[in-house]
C-alpha atoms as a PDB file:
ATOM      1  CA  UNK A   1     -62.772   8.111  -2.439  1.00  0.00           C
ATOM      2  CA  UNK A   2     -65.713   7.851  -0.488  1.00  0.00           C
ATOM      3  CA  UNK A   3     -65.186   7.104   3.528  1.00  0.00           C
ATOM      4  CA  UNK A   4     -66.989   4.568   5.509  1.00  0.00           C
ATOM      5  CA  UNK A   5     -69.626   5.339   7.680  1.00  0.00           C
ATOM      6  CA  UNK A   6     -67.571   4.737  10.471  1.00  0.00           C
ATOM      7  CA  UNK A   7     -64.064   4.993  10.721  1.00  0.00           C
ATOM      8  CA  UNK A   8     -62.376   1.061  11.699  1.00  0.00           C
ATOM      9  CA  UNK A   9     -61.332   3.343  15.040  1.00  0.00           C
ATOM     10  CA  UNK A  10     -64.496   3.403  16.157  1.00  0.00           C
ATOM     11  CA  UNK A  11     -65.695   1.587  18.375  1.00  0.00           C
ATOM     12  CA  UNK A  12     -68.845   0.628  16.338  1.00  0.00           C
ATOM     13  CA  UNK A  13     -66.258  -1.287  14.242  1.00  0.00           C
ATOM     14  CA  UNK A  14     -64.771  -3.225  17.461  1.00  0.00           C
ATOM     15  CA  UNK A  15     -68.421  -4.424  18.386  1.00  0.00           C
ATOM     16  CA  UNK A  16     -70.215  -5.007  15.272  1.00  0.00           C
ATOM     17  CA  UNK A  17     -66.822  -7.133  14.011  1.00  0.00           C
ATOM     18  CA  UNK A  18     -67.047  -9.510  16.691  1.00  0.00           C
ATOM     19  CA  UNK A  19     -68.463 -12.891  15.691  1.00  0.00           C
ATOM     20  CA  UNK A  20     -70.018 -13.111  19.144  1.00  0.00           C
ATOM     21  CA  UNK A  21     -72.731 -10.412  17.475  1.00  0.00           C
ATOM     22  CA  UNK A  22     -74.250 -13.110  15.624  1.00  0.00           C
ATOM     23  CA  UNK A  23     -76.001 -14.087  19.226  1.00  0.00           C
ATOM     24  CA  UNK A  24     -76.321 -10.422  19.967  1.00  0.00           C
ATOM     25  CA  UNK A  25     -78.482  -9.938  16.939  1.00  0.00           C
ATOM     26  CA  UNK A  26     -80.819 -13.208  17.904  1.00  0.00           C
ATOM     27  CA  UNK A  27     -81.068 -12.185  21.372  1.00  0.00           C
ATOM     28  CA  UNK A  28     -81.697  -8.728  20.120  1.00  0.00           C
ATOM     29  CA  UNK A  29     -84.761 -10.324  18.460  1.00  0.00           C
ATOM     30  CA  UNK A  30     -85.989 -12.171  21.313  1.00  0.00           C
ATOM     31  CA  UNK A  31     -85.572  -8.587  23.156  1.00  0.00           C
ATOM     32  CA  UNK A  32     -88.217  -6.853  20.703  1.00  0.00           C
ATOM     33  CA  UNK A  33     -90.560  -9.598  20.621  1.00  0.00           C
ATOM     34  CA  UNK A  34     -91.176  -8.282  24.292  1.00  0.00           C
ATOM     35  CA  UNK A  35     -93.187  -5.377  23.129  1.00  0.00           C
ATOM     36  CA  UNK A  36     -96.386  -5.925  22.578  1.00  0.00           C
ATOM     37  CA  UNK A  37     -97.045  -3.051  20.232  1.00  0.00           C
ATOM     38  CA  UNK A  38     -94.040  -3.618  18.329  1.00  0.00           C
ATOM     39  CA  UNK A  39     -94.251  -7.510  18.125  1.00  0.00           C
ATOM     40  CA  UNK A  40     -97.720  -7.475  16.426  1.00  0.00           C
ATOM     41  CA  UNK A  41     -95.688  -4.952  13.795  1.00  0.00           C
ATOM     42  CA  UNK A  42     -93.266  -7.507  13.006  1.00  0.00           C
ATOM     43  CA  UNK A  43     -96.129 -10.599  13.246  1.00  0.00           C
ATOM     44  CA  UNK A  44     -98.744  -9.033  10.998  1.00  0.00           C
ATOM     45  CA  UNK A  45     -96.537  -7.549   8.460  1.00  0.00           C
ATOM     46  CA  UNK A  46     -93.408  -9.200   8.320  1.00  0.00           C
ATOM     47  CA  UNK A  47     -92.110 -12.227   6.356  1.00  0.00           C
ATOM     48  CA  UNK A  48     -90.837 -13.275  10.005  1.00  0.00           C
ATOM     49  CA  UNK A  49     -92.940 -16.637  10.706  1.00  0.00           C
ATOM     50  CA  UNK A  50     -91.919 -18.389   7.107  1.00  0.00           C
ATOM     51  CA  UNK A  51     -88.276 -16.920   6.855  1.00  0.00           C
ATOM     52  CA  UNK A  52     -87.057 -16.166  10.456  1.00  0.00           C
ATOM     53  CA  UNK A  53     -83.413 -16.561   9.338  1.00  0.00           C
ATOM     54  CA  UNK A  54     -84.200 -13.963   6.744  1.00  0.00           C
ATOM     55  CA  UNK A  55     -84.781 -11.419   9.129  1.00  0.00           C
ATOM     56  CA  UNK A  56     -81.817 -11.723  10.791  1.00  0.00           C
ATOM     57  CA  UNK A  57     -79.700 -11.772   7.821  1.00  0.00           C
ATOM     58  CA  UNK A  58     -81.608  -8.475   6.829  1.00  0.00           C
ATOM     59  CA  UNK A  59     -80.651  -6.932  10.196  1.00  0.00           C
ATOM     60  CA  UNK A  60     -77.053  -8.383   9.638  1.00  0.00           C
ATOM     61  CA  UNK A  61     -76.896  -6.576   6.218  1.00  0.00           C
ATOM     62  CA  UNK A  62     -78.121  -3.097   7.720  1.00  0.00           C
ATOM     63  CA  UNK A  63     -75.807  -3.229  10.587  1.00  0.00           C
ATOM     64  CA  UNK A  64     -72.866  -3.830   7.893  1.00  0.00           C
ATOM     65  CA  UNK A  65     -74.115  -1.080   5.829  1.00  0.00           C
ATOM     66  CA  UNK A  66     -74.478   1.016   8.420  1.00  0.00           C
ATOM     67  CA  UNK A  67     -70.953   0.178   9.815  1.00  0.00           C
ATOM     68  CA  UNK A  68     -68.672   0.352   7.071  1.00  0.00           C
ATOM     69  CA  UNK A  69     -70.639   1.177   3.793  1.00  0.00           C
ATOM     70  CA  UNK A  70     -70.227   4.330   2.288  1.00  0.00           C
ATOM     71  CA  UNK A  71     -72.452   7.426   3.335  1.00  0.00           C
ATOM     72  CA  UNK A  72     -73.983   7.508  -0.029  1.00  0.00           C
ATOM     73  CA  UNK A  73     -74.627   3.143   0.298  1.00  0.00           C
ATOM     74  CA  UNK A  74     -75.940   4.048   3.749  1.00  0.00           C
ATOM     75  CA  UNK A  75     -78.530   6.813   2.728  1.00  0.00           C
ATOM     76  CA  UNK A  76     -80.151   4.863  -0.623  1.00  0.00           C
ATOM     77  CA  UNK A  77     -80.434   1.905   2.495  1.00  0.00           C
ATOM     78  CA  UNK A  78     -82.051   4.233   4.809  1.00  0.00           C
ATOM     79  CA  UNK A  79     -84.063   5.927   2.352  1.00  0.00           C
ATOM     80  CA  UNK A  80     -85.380   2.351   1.285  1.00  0.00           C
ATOM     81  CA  UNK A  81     -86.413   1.154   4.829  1.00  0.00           C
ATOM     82  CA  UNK A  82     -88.225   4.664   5.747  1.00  0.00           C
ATOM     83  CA  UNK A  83     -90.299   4.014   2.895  1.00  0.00           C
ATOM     84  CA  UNK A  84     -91.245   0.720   3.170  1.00  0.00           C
ATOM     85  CA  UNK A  85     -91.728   1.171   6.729  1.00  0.00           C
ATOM     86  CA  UNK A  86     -93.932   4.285   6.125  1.00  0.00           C
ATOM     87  CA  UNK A  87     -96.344   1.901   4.057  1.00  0.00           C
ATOM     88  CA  UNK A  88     -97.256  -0.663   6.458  1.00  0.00           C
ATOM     89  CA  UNK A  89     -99.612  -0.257   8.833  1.00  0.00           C
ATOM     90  CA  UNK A  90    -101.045  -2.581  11.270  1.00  0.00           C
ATOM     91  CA  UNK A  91    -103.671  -3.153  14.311  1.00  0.00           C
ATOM     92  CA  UNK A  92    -103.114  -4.199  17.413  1.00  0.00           C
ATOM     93  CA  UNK A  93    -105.638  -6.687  18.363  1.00  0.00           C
ATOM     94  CA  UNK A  94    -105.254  -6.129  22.291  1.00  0.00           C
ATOM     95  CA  UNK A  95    -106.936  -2.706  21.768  1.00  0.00           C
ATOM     96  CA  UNK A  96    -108.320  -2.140  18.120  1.00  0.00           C
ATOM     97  CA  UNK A  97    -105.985   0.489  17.539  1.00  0.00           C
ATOM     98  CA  UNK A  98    -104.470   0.928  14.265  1.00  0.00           C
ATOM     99  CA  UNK A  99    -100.386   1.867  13.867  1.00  0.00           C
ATOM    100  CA  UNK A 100     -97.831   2.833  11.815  1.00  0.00           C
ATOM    101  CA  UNK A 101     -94.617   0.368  11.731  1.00  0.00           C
ATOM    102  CA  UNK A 102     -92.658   3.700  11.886  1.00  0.00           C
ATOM    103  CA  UNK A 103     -94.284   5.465  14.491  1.00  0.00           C
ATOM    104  CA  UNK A 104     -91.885   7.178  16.767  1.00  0.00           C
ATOM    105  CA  UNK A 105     -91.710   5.272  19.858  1.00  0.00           C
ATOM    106  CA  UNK A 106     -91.833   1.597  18.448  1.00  0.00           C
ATOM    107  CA  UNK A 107     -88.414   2.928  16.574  1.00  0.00           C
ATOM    108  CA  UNK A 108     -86.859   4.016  19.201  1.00  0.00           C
ATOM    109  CA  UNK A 109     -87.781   0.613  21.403  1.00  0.00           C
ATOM    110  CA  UNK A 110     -86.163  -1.480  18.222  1.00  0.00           C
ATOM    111  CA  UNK A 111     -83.205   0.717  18.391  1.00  0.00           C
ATOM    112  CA  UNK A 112     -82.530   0.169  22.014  1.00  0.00           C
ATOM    113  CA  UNK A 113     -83.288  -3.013  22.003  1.00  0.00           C
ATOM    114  CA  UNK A 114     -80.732  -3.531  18.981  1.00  0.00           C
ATOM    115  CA  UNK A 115     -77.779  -1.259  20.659  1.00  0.00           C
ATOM    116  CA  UNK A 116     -77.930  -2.510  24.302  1.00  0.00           C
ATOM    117  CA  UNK A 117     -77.827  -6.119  23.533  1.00  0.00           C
ATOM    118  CA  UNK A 118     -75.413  -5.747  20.810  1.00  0.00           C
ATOM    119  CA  UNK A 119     -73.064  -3.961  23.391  1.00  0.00           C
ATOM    120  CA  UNK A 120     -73.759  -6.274  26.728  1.00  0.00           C
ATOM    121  CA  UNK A 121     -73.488  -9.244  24.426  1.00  0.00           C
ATOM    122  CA  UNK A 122     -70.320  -8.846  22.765  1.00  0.00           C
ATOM    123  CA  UNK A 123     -68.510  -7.618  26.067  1.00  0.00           C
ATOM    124  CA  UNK A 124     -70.127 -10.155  28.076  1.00  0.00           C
ATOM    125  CA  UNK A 125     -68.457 -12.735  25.514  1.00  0.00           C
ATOM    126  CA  UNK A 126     -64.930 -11.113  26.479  1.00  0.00           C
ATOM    127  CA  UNK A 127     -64.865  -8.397  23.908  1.00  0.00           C
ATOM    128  CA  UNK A 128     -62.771  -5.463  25.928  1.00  0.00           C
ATOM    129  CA  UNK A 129     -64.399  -2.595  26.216  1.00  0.00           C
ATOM    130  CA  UNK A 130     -63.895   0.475  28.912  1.00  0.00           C
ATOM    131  CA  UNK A 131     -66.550   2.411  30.517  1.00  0.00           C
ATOM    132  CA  UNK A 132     -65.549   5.374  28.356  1.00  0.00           C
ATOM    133  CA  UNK A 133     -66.032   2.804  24.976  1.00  0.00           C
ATOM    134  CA  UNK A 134     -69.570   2.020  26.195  1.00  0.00           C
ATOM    135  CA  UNK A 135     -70.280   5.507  26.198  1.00  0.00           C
ATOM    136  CA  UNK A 136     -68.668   6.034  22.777  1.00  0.00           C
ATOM    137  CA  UNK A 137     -70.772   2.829  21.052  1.00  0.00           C
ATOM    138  CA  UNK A 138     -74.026   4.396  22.226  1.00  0.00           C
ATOM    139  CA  UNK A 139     -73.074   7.858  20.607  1.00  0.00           C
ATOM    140  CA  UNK A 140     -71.953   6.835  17.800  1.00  0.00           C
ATOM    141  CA  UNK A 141     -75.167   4.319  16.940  1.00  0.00           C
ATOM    142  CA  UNK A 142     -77.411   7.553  17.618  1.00  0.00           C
ATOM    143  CA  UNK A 143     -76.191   9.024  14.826  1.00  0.00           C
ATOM    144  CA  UNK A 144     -77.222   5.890  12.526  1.00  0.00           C
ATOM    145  CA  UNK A 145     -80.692   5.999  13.906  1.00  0.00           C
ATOM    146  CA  UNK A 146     -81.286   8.586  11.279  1.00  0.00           C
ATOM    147  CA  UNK A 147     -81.154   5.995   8.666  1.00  0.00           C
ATOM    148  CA  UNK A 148     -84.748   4.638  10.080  1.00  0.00           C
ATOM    149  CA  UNK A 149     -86.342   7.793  10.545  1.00  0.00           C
ATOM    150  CA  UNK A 150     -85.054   9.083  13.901  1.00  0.00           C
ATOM    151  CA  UNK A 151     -83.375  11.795  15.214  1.00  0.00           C
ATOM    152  CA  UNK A 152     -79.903  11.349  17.074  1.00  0.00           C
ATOM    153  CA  UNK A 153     -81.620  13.163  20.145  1.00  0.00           C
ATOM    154  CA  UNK A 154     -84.542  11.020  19.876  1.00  0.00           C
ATOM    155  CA  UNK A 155     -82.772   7.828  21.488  1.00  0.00           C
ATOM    156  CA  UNK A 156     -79.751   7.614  24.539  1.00  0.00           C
ATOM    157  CA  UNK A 157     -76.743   9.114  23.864  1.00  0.00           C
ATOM    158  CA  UNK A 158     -74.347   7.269  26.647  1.00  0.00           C
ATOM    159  CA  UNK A 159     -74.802   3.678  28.844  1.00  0.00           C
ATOM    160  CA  UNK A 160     -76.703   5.732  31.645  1.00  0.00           C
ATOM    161  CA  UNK A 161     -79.082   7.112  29.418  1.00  0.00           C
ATOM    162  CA  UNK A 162     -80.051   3.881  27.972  1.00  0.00           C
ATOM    163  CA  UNK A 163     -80.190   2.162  31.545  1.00  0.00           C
ATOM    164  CA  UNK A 164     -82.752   5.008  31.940  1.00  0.00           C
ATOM    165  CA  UNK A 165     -84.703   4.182  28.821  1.00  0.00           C
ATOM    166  CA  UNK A 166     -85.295   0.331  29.337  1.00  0.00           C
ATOM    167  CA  UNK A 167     -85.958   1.228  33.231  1.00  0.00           C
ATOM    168  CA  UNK A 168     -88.421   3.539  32.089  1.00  0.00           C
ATOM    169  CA  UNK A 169     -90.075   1.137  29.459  1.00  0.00           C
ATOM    170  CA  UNK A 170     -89.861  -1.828  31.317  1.00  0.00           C
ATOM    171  CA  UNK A 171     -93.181  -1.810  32.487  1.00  0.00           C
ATOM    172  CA  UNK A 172     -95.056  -2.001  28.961  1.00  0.00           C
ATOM    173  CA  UNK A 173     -93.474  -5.227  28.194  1.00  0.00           C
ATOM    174  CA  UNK A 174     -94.840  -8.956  28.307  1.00  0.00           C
ATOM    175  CA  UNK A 175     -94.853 -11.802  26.551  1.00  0.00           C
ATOM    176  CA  UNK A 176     -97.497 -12.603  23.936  1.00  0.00           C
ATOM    177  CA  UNK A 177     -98.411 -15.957  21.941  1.00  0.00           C
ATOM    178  CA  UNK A 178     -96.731 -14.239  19.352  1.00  0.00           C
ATOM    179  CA  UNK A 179     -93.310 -13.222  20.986  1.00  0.00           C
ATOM    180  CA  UNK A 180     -93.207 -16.836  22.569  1.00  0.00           C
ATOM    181  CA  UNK A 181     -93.879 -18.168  19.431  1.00  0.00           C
ATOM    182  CA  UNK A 182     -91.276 -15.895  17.864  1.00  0.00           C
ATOM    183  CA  UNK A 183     -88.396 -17.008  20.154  1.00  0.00           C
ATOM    184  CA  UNK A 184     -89.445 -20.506  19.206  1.00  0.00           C
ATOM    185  CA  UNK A 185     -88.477 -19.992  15.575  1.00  0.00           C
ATOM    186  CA  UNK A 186     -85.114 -18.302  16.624  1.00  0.00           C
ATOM    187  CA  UNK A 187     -84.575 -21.166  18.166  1.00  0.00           C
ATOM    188  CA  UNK A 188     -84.878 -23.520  15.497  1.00  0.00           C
ATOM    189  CA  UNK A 189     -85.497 -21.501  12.660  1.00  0.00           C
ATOM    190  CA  UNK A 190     -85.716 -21.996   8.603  1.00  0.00           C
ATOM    191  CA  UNK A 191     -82.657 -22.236   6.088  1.00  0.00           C
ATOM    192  CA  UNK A 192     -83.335 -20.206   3.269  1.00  0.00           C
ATOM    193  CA  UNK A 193     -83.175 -21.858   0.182  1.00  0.00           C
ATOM    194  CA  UNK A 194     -79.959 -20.468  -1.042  1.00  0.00           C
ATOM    195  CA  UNK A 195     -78.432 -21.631   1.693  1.00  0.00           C
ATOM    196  CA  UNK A 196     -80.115 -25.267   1.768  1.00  0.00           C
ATOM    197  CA  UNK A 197     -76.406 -26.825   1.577  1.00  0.00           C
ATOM    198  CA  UNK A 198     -76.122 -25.585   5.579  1.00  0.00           C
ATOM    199  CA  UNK A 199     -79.203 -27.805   5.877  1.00  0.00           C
ATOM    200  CA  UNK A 200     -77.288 -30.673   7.660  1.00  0.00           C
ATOM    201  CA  UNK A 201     -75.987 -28.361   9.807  1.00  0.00           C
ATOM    202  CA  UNK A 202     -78.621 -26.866  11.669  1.00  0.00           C
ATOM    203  CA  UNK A 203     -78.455 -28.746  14.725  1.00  0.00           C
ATOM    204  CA  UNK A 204     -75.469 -26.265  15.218  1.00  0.00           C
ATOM    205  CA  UNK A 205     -77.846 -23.250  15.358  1.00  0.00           C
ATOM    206  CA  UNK A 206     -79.498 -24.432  18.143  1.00  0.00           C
ATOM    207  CA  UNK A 207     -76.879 -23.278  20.470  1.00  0.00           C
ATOM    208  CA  UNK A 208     -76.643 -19.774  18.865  1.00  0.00           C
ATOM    209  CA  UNK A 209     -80.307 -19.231  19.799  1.00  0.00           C
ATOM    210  CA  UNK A 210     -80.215 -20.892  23.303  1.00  0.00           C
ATOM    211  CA  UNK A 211     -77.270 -18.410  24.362  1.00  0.00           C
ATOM    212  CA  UNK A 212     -79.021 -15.600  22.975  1.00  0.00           C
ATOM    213  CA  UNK A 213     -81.663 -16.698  25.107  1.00  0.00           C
ATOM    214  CA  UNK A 214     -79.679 -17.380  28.349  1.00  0.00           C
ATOM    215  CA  UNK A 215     -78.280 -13.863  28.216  1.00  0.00           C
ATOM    216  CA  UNK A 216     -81.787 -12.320  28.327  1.00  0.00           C
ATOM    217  CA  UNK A 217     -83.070 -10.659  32.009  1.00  0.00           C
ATOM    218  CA  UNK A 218     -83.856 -12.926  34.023  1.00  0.00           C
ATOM    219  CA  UNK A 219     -87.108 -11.489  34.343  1.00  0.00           C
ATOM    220  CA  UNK A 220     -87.920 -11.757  30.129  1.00  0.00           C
ATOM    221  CA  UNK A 221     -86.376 -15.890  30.387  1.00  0.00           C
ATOM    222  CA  UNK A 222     -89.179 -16.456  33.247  1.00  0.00           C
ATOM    223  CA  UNK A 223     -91.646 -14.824  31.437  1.00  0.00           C
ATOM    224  CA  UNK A 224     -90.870 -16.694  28.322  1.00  0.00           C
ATOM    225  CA  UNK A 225     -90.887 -19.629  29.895  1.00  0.00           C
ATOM    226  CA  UNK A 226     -89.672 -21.488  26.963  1.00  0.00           C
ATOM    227  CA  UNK A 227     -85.809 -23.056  27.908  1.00  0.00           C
ATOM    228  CA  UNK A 228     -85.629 -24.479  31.721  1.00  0.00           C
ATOM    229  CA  UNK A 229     -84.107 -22.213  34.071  1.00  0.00           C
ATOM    230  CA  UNK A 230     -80.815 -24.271  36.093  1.00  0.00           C
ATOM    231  CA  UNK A 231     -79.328 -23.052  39.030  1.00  0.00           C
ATOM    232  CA  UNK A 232     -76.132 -21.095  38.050  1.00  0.00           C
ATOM    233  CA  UNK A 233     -77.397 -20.133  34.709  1.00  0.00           C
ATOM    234  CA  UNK A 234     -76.366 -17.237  34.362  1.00  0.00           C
ATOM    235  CA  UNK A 235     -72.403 -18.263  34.765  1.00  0.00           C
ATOM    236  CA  UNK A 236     -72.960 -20.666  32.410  1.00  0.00           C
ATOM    237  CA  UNK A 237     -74.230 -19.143  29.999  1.00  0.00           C
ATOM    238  CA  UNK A 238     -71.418 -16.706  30.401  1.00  0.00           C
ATOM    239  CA  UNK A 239     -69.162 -19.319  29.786  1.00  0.00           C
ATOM    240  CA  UNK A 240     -70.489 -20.829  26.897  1.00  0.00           C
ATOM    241  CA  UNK A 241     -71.187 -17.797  25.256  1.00  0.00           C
ATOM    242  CA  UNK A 242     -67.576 -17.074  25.771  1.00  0.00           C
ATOM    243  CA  UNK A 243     -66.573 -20.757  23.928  1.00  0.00           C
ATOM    244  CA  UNK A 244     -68.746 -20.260  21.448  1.00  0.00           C
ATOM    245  CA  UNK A 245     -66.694 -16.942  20.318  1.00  0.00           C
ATOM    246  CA  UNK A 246     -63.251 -18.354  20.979  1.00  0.00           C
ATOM    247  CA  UNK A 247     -64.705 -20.911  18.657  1.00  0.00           C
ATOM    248  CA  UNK A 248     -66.087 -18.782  15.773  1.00  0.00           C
ATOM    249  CA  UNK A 249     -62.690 -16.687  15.777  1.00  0.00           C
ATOM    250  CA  UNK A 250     -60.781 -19.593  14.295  1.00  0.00           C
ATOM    251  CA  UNK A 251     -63.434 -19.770  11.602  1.00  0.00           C
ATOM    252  CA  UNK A 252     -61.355 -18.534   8.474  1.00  0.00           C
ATOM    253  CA  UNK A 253     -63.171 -15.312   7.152  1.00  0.00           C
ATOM    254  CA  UNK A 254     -63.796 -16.848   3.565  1.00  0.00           C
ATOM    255  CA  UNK A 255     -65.595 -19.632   5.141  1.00  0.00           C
ATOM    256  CA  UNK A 256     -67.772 -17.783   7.768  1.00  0.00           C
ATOM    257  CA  UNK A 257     -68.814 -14.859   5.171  1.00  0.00           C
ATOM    258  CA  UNK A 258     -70.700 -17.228   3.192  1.00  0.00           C
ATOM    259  CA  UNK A 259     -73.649 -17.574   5.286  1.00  0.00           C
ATOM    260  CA  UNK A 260     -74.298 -13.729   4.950  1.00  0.00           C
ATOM    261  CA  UNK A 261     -76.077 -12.483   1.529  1.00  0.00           C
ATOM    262  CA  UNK A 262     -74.997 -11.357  -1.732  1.00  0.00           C
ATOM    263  CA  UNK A 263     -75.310  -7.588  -0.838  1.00  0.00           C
ATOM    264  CA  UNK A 264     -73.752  -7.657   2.116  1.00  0.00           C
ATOM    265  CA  UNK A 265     -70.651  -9.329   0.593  1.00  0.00           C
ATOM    266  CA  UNK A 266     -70.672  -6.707  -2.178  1.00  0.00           C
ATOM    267  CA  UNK A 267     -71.045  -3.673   0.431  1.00  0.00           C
ATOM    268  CA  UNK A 268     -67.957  -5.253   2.735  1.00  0.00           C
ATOM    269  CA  UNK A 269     -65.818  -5.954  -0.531  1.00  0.00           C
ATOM    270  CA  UNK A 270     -66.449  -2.036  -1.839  1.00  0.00           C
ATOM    271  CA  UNK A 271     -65.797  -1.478   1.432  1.00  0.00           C
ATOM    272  CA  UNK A 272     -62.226  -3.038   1.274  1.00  0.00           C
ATOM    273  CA  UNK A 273     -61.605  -1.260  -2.082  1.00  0.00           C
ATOM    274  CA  UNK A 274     -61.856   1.787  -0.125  1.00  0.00           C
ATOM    275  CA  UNK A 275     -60.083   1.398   2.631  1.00  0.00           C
ATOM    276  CA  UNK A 276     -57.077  -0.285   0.161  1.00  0.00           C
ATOM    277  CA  UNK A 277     -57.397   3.384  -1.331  1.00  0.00           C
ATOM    278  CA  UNK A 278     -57.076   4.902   2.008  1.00  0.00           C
ATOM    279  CA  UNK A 279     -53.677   3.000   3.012  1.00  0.00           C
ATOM    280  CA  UNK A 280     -54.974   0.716   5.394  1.00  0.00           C
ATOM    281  CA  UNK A 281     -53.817  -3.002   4.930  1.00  0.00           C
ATOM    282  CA  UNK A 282     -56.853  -5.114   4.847  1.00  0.00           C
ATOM    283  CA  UNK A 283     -55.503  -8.811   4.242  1.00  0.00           C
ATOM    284  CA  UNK A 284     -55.914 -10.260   7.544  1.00  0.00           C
ATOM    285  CA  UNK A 285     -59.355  -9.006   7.412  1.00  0.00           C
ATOM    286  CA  UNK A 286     -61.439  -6.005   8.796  1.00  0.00           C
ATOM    287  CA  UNK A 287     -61.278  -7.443  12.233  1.00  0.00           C
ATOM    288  CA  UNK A 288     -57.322  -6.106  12.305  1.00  0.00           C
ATOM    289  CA  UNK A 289     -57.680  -2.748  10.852  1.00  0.00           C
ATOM    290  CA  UNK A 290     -57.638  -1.040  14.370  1.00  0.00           C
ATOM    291  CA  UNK A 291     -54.649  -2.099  15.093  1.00  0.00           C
ATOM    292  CA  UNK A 292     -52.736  -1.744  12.013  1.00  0.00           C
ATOM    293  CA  UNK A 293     -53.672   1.481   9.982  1.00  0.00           C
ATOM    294  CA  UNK A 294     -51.043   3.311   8.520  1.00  0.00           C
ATOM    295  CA  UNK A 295     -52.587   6.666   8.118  1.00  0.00           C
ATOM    296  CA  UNK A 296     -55.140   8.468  10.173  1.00  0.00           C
ATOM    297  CA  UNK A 297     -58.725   7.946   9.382  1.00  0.00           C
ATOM    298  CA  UNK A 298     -61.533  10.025   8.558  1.00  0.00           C
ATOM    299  CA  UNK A 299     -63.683  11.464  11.428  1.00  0.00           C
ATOM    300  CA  UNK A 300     -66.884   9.726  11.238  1.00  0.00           C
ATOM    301  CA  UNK A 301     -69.249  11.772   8.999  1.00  0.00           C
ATOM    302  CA  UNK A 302     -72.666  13.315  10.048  1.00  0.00           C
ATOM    303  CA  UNK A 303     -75.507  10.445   8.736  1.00  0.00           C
ATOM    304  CA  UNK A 304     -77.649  13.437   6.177  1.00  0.00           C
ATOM    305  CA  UNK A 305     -81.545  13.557   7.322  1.00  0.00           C
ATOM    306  CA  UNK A 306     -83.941  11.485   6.220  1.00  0.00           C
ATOM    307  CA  UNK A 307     -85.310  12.994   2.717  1.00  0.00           C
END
C-alpha cells in the first residue's frame, strides 16, 4: 500500500480540509496578481481571462494531490507542471525583458502567496490552530514545493520566516490593469461548461470572491480599489467569512465534491482505498480522520527531486 503524501495528522490535512479554503485559494489569487512580474506570467500565457474558474479548480486539484495523493500520484503531477512550466516563456512589457514562468523567484512568490493565505484564511475563519501548528503547516508545505521545481530551503520554513519574506517583497508589488482586471473575474467569474447546471447559481459565488477580497491587506484592497472600503471592514469580513464556513460545513460531502473535477475525485477516492487499507475509518469523510484513526500513521515521506 502506498501512503499519502501527508499523513491525515498533519496539519496540512487540518487546513487544506477546511471548506473555508475555497476563499483561501481565491484570495490566494488575488494575492499573486500583485506581482507584476508574475501577473504578466499568468496574463500572457495562461487560459486565466476565458476560464478563471478553471484555474482555480486546477490549483484545487494540485493542492489535493499534493495533500493526500500518493507519492508516486504526486511526482507524475509535479513532473507534469515543471515541464509545462519550463516551456512557456513570456515578456514583461514594463521593461522588455523576456522570462521564464519557472524562474526561481516568481515560484517562490506563488508559493508564499499560496501558503500564507491558505493558513491566515482558514484560521481567521475559526479553524484552531496553535502557534506551534502554524509553524508545522509552513514546514510541511516546503517540502511540497519540490513538486514545482523548488527546493524545501528555497522558501520559509516557519510563520516568522514567511512574515520575513512578504516584508521583504512587499515593496515590488502594485497593481496593474491586468491584476485589477484579474480580481474582477474572481469576482464574477465563468462556469465551465461541465458544470453549466451551477449556472443559476452563480450569484452565490459572488460572496466567495468578495471575502477573499475583504481578507486581503489593507494596503493591496486600497490599491485595488475595486470593492468600497466601510468602516469596520475588517470585523466584518471576519464575521462573514466565519458564516460562510459554518455554512459550507453542513454541506453533505457528496453534494459539495461535485463542483471539483474528475481527477481530483479519482485521486481523493484512491486516496480512501488506501487509507481503508491502512485501518483508518473513512465514512464520515476525510475531514474526521484526525480524530478517529485506529492505528498510527505513516511519517510523512520525503517529496523525491524534481527529475
Amino acid at each position: 500500500m502506498q501512503p499519502t503524501v501527508a499523513a491525515p495528522e498533519s496539519v496540512t490535512w487540518k487546513i487544506h480540509l477546511d471548506r473555508a479554503m475555497w476563499v483561501a485559494g481565491v484570495r490566494a489569487l488575488m494575492l499573486q496578481a500583485l506581482h507584476p512580474v508574475a501577473m504578466q506570467g499568468v496574463w500572457q500565457r495562461s487560459d486565466f481571462r476565458s476560464d478563471p474558474t478553471g484555474r482555480l479548480l486546477r490549483t484545487a486539484h494540485f493542492v489535493a494531490v499534493t495533500t493526500y495523493g500518493s507519492p508516486d500520484e504526486a511526482e507524475e503531477l509535479g513532473t507534469r507542471i515543471r515541464r509545462v512550466h519550463r516551456a512557456l516563456r513570456f515578456t514583461d512589457p514594463a521593461t522588455g525583458r523576456g522570462h521564464r514562468v519557472d524562474e526561481h523567484d516568481l515560484l517562490v512568490w506563488v508559493h508564499c502567496a499560496e501558503v500564507s493565505s491558505y493558513l491566515e484564511t482558514t484560521h481567521r475563519a475559526g479553524l484552531a490552530l496553535t502557534a506551534r501548528e502554524m509553524d508545522r503547516y509552513v514546514e510541511e508545505r516546503s517540502r511540497a514545493a519540490v513538486y514545482v521545481g523548488l527546493d524545501p530551503d528555497d522558501v520559509p520554513r516557519d510563520l516568522a520566516q514567511m512574515r520575513r519574506y512578504l516584508a521583504s517583497v512587499r515593496p515590488e508589488l502594485r497593481v496593474t490593469p491586468e491584476a485589477r482586471q484579474a480580481v474582477r473575474f474572481l469576482l464574477w467569474p465563468t462556469v465551465p461548461d461541465r458544470l453549466s447546471w451551477l449556472a443559476p447559481l452563480r450569484p452565490l459565488w459572488f460572496p466567495v470572491g468578495a471575502l477573499a477580497y475583504a481578507t486581503l491587506p489593507a494596503w493591496a484592497r486600497r490599491a485595488y480599489g475595486v470593492l468600497p472600503e466601510a468602516p469596520g471592514a475588517d470585523t466584518a469580513a471576519t464575521a462573514a467569512l466565519r458564516a460562510l464556513r459554518s455554512g459550507l460545513n453542513r454541506v453533505p460531502e457528496r453534494y459539495y465534491n461535485l463542483v471539483f473535477d474528475e481527477a481530483t475525485v479519482r485521486s481523493a477516492d484512491a486516496a480512501r482505498q488506501r487509507l481503508l487499507a491502512a485501518g483508518y475509518r473513512v465514512e464520515n469523510g476525510f475531514r474526521s480522520l484526525r480524530a478517529r484513526t485506529l492505528f498510527t500513521s505513516p511519517p510523512v515521506p520525503e517529496p523525491r527531486a524534481p527529475a
